[in-house]
Protein backbone atom coordinates (compact mmCIF):
# COMPACT_ATOMS: atom_id res chain seq x y z
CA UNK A 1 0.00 0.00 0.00
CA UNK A 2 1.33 3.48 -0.04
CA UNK A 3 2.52 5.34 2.71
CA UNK A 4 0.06 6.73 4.62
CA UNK A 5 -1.14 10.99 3.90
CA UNK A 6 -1.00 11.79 7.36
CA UNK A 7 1.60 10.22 10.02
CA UNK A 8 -1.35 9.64 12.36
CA UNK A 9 -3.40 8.06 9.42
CA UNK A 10 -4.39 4.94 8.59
CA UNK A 11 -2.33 3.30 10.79
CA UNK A 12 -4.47 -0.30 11.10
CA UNK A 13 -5.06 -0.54 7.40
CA UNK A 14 -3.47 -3.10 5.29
CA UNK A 15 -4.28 -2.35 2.01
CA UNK A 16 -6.46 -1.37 -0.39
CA UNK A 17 -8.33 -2.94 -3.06
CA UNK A 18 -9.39 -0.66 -6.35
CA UNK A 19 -12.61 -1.26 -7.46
CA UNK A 20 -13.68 -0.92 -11.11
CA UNK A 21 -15.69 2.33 -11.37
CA UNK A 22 -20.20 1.25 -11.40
CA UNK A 23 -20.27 2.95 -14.41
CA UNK A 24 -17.68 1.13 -16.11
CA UNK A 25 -19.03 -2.63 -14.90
CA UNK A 26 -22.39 -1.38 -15.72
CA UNK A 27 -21.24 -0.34 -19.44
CA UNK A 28 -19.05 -3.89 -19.28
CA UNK A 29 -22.55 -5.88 -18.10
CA UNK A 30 -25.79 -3.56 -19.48
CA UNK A 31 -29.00 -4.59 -18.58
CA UNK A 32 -30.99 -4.83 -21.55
CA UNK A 33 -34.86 -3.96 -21.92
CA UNK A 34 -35.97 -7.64 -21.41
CA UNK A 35 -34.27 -7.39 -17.69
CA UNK A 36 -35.25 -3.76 -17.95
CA UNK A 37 -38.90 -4.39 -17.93
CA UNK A 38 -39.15 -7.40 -15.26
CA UNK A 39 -37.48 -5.01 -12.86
CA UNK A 40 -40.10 -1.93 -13.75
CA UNK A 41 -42.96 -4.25 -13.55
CA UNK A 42 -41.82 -6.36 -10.56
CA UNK A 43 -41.16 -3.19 -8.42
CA UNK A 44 -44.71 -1.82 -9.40
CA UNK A 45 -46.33 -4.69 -8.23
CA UNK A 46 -44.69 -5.27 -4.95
CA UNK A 47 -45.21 -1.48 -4.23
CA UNK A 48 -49.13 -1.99 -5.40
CA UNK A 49 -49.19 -4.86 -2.82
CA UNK A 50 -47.82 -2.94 0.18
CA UNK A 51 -50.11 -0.19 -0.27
CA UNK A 52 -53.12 -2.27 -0.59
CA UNK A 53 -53.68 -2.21 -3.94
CA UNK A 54 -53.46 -5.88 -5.26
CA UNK A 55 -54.43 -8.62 -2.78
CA UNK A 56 -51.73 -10.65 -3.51
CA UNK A 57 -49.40 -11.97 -1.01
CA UNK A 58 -45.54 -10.81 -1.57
CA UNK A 59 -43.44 -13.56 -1.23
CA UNK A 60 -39.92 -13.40 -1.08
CA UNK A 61 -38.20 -16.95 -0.94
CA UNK A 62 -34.50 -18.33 -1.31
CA UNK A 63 -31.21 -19.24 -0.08
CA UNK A 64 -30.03 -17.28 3.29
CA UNK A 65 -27.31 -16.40 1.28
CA UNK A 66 -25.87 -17.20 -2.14
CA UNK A 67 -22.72 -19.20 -2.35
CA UNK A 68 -22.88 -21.13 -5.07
CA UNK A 69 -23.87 -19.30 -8.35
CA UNK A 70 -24.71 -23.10 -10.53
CA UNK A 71 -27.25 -23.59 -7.40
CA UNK A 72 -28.51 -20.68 -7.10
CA UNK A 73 -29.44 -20.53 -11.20
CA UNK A 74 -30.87 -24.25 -10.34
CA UNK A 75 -32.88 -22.73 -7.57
CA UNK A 76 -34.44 -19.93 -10.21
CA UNK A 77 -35.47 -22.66 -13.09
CA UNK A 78 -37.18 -24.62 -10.23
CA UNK A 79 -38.93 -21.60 -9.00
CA UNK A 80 -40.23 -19.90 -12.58
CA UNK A 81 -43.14 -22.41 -13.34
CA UNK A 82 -44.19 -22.52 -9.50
CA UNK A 83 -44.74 -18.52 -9.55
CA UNK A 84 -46.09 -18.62 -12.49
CA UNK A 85 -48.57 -21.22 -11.82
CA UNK A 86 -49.69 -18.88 -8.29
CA UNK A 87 -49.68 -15.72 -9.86
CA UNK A 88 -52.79 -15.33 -9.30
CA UNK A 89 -52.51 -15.11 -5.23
CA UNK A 90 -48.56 -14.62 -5.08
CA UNK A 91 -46.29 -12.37 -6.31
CA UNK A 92 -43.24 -14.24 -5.87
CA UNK A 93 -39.39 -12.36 -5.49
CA UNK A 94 -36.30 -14.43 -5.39
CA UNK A 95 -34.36 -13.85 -2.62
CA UNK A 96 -30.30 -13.58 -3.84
CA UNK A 97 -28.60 -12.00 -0.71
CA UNK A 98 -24.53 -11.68 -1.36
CA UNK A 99 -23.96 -9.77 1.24
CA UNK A 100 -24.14 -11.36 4.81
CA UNK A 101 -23.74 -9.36 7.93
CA UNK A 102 -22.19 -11.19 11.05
CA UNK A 103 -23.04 -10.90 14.62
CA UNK A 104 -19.07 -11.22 15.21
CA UNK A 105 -17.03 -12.71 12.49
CA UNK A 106 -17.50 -15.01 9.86
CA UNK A 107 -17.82 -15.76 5.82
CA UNK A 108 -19.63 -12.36 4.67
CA UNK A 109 -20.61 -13.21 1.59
CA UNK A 110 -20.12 -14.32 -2.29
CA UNK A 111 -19.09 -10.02 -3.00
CA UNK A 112 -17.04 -10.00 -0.38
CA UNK A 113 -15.30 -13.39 -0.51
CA UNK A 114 -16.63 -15.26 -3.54
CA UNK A 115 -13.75 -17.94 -3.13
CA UNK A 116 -14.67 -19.15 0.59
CA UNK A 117 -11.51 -18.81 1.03
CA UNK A 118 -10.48 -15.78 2.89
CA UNK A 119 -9.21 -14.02 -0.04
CA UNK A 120 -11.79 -11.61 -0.55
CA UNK A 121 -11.41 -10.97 -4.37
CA UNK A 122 -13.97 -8.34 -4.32
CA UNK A 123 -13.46 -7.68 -7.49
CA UNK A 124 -14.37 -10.41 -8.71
CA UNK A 125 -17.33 -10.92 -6.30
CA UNK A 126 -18.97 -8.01 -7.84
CA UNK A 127 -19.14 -9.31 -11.25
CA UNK A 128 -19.92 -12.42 -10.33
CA UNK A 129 -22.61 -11.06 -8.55
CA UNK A 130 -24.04 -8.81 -11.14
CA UNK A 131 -23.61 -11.73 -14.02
CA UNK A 132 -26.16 -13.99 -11.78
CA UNK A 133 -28.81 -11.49 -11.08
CA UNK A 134 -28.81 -11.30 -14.61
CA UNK A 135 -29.25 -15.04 -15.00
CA UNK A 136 -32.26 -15.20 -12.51
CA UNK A 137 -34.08 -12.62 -14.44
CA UNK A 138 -33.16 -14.22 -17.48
CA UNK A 139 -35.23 -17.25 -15.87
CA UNK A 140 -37.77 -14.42 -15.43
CA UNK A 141 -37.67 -14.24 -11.95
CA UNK A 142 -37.25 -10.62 -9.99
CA UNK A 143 -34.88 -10.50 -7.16
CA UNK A 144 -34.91 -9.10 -3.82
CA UNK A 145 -31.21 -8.78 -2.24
CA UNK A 146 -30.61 -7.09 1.82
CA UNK A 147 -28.26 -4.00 1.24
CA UNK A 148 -25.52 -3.85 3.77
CA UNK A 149 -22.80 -2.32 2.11
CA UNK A 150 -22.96 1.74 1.11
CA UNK A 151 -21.54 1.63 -1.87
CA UNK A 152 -21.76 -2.37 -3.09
CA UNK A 153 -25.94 -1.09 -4.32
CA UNK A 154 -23.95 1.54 -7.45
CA UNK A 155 -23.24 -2.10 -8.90
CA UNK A 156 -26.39 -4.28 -8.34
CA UNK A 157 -29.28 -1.83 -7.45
CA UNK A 158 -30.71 -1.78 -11.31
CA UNK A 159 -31.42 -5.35 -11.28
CA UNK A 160 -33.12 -5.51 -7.39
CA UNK A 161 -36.88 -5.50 -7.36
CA UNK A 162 -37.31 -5.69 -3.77
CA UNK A 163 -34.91 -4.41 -0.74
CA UNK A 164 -33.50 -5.05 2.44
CA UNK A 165 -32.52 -3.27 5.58
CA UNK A 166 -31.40 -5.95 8.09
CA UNK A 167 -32.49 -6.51 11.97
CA UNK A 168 -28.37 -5.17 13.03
CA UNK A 169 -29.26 -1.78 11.05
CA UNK A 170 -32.54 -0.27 10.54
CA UNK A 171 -31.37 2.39 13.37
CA UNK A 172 -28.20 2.50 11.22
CA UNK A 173 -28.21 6.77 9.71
CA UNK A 174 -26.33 5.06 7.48
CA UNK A 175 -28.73 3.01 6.11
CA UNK A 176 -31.70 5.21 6.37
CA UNK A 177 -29.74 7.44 3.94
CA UNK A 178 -28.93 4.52 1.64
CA UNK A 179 -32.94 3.55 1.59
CA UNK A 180 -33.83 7.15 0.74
CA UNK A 181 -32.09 6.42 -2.61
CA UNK A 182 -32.74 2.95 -3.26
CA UNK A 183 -35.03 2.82 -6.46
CA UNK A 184 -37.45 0.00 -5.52
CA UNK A 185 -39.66 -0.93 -2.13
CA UNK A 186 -37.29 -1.22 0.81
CA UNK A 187 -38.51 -3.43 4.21
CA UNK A 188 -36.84 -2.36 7.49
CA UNK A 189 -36.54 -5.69 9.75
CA UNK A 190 -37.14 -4.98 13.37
CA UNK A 191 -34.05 -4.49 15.45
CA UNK A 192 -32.19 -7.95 16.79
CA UNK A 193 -34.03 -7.10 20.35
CA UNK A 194 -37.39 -6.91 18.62
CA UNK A 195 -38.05 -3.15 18.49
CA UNK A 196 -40.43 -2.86 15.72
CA UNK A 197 -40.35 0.69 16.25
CA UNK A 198 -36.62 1.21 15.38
CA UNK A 199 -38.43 -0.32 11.73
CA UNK A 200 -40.94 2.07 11.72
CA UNK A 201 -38.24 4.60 12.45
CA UNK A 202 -36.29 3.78 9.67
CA UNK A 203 -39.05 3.55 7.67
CA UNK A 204 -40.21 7.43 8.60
CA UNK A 205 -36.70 8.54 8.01
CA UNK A 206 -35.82 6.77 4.62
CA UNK A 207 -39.19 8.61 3.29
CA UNK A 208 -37.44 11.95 3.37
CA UNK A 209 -34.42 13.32 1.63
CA UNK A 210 -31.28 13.26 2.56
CA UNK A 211 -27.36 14.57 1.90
CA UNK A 212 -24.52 12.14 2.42
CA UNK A 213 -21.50 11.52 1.68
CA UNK A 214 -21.07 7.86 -0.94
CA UNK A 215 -19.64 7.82 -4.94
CA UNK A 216 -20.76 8.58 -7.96
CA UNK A 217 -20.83 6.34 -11.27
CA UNK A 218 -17.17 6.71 -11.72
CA UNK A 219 -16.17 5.85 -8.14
CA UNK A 220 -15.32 9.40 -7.03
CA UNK A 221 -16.21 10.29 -3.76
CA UNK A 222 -19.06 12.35 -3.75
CA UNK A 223 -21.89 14.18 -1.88
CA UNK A 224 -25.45 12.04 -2.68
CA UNK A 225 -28.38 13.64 -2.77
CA UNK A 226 -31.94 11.91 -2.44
CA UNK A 227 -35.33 12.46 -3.12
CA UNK A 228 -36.74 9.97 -0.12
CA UNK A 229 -38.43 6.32 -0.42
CA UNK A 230 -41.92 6.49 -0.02
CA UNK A 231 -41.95 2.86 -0.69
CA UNK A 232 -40.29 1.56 2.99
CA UNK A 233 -42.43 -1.01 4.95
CA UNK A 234 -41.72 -2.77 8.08
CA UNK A 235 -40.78 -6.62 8.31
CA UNK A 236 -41.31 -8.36 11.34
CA UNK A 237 -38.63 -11.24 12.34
CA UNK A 238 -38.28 -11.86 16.07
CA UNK A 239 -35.90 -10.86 18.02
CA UNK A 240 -34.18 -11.64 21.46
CA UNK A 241 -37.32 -11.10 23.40
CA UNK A 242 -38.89 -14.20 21.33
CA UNK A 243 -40.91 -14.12 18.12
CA UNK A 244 -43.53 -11.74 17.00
CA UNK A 245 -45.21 -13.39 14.31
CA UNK A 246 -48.35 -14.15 16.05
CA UNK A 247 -51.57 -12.46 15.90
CA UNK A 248 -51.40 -10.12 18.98
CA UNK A 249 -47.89 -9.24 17.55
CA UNK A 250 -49.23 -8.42 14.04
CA UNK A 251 -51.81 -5.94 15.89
CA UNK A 252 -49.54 -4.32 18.05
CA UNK A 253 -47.61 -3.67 15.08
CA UNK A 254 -49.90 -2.54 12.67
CA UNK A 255 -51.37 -0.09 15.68
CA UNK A 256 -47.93 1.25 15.44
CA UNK A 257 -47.77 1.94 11.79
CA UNK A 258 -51.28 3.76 12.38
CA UNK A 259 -49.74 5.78 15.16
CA UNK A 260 -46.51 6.87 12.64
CA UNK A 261 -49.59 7.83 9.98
CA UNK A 262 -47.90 4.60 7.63
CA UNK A 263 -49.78 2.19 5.71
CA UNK A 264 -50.85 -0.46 8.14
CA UNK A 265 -49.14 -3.37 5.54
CA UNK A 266 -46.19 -5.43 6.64
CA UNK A 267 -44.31 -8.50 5.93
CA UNK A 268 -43.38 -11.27 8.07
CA UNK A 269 -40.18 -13.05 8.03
CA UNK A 270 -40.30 -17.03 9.18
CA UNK A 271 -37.31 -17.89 9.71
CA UNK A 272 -34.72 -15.86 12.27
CA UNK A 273 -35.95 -15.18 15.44
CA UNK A 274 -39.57 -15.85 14.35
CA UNK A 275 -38.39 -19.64 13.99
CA UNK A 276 -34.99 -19.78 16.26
CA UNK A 277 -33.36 -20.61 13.38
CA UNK A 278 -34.65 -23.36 12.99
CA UNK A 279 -36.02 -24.60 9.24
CA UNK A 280 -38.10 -27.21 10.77
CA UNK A 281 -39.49 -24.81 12.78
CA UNK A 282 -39.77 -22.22 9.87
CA UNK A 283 -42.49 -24.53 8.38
CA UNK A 284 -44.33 -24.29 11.18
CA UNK A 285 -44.11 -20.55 11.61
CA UNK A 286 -45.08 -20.21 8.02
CA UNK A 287 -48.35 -22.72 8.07
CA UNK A 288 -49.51 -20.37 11.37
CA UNK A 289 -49.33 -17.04 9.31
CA UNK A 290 -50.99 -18.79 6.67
CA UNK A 291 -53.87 -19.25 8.96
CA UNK A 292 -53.66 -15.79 10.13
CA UNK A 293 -53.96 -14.53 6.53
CA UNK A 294 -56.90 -17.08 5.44
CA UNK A 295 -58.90 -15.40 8.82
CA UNK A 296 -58.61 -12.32 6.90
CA UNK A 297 -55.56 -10.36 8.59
CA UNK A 298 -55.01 -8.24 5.58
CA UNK A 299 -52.10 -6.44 7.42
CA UNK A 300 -50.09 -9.02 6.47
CA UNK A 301 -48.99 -8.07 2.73
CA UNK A 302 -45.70 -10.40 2.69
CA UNK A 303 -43.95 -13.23 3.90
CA UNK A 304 -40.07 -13.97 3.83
CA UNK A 305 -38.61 -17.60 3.73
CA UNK A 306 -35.31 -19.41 3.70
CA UNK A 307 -35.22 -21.80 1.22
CA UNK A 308 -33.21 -23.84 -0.77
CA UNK A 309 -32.76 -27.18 -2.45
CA UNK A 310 -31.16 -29.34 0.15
CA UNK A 311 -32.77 -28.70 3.59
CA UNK A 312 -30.58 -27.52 6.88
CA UNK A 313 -26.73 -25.92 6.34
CA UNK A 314 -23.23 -26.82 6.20
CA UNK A 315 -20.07 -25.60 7.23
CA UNK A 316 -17.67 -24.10 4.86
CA UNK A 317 -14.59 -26.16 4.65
CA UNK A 318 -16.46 -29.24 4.31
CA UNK A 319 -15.38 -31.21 1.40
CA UNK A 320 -17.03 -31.74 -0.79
CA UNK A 321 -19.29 -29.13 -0.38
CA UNK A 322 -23.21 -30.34 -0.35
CA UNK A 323 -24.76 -29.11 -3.25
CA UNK A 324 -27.95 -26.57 -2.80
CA UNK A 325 -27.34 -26.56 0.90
CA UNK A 326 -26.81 -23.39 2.44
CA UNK A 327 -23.32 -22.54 4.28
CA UNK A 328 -25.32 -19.90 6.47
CA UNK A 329 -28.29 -20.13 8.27
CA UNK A 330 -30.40 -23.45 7.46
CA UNK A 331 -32.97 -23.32 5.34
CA UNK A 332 -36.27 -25.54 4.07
CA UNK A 333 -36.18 -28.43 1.33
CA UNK A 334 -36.94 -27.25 -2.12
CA UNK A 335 -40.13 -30.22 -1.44
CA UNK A 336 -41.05 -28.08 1.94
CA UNK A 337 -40.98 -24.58 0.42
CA UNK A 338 -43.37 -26.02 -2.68
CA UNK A 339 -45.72 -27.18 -0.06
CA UNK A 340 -45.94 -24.00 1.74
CA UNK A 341 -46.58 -22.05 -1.13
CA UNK A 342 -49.37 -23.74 -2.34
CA UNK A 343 -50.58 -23.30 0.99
CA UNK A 344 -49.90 -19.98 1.11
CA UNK A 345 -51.80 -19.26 -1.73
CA UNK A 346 -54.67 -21.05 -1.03
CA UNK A 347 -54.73 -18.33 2.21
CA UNK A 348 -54.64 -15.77 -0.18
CA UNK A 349 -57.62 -17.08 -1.68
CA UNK A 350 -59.72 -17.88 1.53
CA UNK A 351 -58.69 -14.29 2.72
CA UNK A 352 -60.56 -13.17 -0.84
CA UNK A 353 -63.63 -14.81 1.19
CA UNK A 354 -63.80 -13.26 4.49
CA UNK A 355 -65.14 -9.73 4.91
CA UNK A 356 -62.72 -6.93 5.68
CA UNK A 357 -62.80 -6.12 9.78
């Protein structure tokens, strides 16, 4: 690295790592109209949902995080003719996360270490990256991805449908900022204690403009200006004070969207502290919101679920690795997650039946 600008400077960084410019991978890898128009149309209808407007249930289903590009591709072609034969009662977002925050240390993800092996070609993440989201759509599903990273969204952000904020950040200014900017919906989780109203928070503050400092197209550092999200909703997910998936919790948090004058819409995820984690457990958790949404709780406008083709998780370092088995969190069967969205749609359907409290 060079020597440092400042004697006092940078005294506990190693290196540094150029990046290409956005605007130059984005020229390398262009989305073309095809892509284009999936992402347009996918966004419209997810922001449609949350605000009431289609009766559909958002469903945003996949791997905890992608490690494996050939699986995750395998994952999309399974999951095309299933959305399309619900999409009449779901609207149905693939859920390609790359970037995976940590509670202390650990693999963060296929941008920032696409190897899994601790030599974080970033680089090389980042096209890898932008190459699959491209591939998903190309199977003509839209993508949801969690944005952790400031500056990581300049290179994938076109292709996203659906947003993240996750439960270590929603009180993150950071973040806020970021979802100000973000050109699709955005769901704030509830913190990792279970404040919902650290969401709601986030939600409030990513609706208004903001100045920070991030890069341009080019990779300069730059001053960002935003025009606000109007688009953020709240996602409940348990926390350390237990889950909050159930009925009682779904009112108490809908009362406080009312109280923060938001729409009363929100999406539940079933697996992290809602299920402890646990993907036999996440089934479970899932078949109970169902219920709650076939009573006729139209609060509840999405659902989130871990899913992938083998069911549980694996460490990395294992060899070989299992394929379609997540190296994160554990996640359903591909056989489970079919299951619960036919049931899930079916919900949608007696929910169609019952007359509005």
């Amino acid at each position: 690295m060079s020597e440092p600008q400042s004697p006092t400077g940078d005294l506990r960084v190693t290196g540094f790592q150029p990046l290409v410019p956005p605007a130059r991978m984005l020229a390398e890898l262009p989305m073309d109209e095809e892509h284009a128009a999936l992402v347009r149309d996918s966004r419209a209808e997810v922001r449609r949902i949350m605000a009431g407007e289609d009766d559909r249930l958002l469903v945003v289903v996949g791997p905890c995080s992608v490690h494996d590009p050939v699986a995750a591709l395998d994952y999309a072609r399974r999951l095309r003719p299933v959305a399309d034969e619900l999409r009449d009662d779901l609207a149905i977002v693939m859920r390609v996360y790359f970037e995976k925050p940590r509670t202390t240390v650990g693999w963060k993800g296929l941008i920032n270490d696409p190897g899994l092996d601790e030599t974080f070609d970033v680089r090389r993440g980042l096209r890898i990256a932008r190459e699959l989201l491209f591939e998903v759509l190309g199977a003509g599903l839209p993508v949801g991805c969690e944005f952790l990273e400031p500056i990581s969204p300049q290179y994938i952000a076109d292709t996203v449908s659906w947003g993240a904020i996750g439960a270590r950040t929603p009180e993150s200014q950071v973040h806020r900022q970021l979802a100000s900017g973000l050109s699709m919906p955005v769901g704030f989780k509830n913190a990792t204690s279970g404040d919902v109203q650290a969401a709601i928070d986030g939600c409030t503050a990513a609706a208004h403009g903001h100045v920070f400092f991030g890069v341009d197209h080019d990779g300069r550092a730059a001053a960002v200006s935003t025009a606000g999200n109007p688009d953020c909703h709240v996602i409940l997910r348990g926390g350390s004070a237990g889950p909050n998936y159930g009925p009682d919790h779904v009112r108490d948090a809908l009362a406080l969207l009312h109280k923060a004058q938001l729409p009363e819409r929100l999406v539940i995820d079933a697996s992290h502290g809602n299920s402890g984690k646990d993907h036999e457990r996440q089934a479970v958790v899932t078949r109970e919101i169902a219920q709650q949404i076939a009573g006729g709780q139209r609060g509840i406008a999405g659902v989130m679920l871990e899913s992938f083709l083998v069911a549980g998780r694996q460490d990395i370092g294992a060899t070989p690795l299992v394929y379609g088995q997540s190296v994160t969190d554990a996640c359903m069967s591909w056989e489970t997650t079919t299951d619960l969205l036919s049931e899930l749609a079916a919900a949608v359907r007696a929910r169609r039946t019952t007359v509005p409290a």
